[in-house]
Protein backbone atom coordinates (compact mmCIF):
# COMPACT_ATOMS: atom_id res chain seq x y z
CA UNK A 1 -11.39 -8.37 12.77
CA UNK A 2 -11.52 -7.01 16.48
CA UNK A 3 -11.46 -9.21 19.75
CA UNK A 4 -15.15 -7.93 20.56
CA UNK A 5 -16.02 -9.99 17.31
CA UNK A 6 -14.28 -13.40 18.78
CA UNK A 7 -14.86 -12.67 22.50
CA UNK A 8 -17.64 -11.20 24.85
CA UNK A 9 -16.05 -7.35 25.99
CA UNK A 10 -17.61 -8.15 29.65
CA UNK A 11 -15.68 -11.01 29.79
CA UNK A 12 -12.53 -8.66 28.97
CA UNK A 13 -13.11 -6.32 31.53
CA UNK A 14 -13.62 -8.48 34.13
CA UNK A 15 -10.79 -10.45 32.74
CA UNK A 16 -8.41 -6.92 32.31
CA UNK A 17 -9.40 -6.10 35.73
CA UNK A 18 -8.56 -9.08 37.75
CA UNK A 19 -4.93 -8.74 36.00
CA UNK A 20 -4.65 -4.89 36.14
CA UNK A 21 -1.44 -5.56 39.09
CA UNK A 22 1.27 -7.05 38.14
CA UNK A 23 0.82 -10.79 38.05
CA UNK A 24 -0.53 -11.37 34.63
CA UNK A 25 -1.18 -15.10 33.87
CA UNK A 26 -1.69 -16.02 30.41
CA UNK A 27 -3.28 -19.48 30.96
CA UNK A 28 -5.81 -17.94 33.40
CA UNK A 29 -6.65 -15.07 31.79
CA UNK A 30 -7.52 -16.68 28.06
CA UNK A 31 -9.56 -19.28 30.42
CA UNK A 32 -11.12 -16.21 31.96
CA UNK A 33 -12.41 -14.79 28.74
CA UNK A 34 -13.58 -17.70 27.01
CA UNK A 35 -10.41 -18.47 24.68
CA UNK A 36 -9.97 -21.79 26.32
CA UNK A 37 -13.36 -23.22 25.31
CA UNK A 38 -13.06 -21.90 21.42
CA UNK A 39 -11.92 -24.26 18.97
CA UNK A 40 -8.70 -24.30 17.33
CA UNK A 41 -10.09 -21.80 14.30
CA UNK A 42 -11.09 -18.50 16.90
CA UNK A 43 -8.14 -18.93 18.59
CA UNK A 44 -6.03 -18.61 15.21
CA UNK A 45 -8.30 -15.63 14.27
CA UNK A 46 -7.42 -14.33 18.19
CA UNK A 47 -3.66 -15.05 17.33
CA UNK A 48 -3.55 -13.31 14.32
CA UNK A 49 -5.37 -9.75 15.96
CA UNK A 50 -2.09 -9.85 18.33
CA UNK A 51 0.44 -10.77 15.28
CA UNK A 52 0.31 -6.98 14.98
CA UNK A 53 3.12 -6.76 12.21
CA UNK A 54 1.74 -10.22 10.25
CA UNK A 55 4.72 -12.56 10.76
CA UNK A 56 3.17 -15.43 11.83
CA UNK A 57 4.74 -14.94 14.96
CA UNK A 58 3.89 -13.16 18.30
CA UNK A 59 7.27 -11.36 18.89
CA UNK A 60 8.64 -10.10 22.76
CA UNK A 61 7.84 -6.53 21.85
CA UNK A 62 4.36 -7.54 20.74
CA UNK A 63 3.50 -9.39 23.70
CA UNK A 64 4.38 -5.98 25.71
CA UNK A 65 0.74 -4.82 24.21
CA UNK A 66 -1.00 -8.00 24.32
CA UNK A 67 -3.41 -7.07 26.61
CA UNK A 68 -4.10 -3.83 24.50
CA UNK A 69 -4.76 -6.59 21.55
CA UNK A 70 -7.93 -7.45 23.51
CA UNK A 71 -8.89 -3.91 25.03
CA UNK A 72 -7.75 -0.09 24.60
CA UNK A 73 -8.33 -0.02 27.90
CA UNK A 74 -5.64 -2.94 28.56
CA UNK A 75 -2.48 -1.90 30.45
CA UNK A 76 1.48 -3.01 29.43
CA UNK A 77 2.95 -5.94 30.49
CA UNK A 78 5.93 -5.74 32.99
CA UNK A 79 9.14 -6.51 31.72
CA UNK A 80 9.02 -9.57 33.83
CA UNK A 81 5.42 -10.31 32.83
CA UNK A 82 6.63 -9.97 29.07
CA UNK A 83 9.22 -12.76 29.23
CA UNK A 84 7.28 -14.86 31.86
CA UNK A 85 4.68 -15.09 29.34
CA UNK A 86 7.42 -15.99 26.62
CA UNK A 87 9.23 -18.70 28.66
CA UNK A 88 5.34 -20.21 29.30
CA UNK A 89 4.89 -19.93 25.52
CA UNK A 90 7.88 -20.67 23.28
CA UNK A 91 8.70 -24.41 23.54
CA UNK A 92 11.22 -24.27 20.73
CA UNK A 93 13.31 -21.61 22.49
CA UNK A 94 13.23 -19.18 19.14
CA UNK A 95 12.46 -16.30 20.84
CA UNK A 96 8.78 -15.83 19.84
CA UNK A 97 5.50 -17.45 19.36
CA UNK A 98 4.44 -18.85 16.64
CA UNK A 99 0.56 -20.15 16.06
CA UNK A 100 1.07 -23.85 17.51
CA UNK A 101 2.79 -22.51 20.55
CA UNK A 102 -0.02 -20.03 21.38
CA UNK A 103 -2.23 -22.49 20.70
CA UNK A 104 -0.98 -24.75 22.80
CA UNK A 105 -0.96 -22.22 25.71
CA UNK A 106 -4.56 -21.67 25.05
CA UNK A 107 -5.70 -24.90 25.11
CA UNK A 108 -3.30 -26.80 28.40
């Protein structure tokens, strides 16, 4: 499974390029490509194209590439971006993100 076969690759351009500085916004940028509108199922399938190493979890040094999930062309997240995205994400404090938690990002 690829993002192209969950998400329209316009959409992810326009979406890559609007965050290509360094002010990455999770919330707004799944809005901007489509994720927040998909149901609960797509955004599992989405979530599980970024669990790059299969443990059910979205670790810190995954999230460094997340953008790369949805694009080659997708730059690196900051340092900053990476745990700004983290603290936004992990609710339970463990350190990573696990399925409900990304959801949940997805979908506020």
């Amino acid at each position: 499974m690829v993002m192209t076969d969950l998400l329209k690759p316009e959409e992810i351009k326009k979406a890559l390029d609007a965050f290509a500085g360094e002010t990455f916004d999770p919330k707004k940028f799944f809005e901007m490509i489509g994720m927040k509108a998909m149901s609960a199922e797509n955004v599992k399938k989405v979530f599980q194209v970024l669990d790059v190493d299969g443990s059910g979890f979205i670790e810190e040094e995954e999230l460094k590439f997340v953008l790369k999930g949805f694009s080659k062309d997708g730059r690196d997240l900051t340092d900053a971006e990476t745990k700004a995205f983290l603290t936004a994400a992990d609710k339970d404090g463990d350190g990573k993100i696990g399925i409900d938690e990304f959801e949940a990002l997805v979908h506020e």
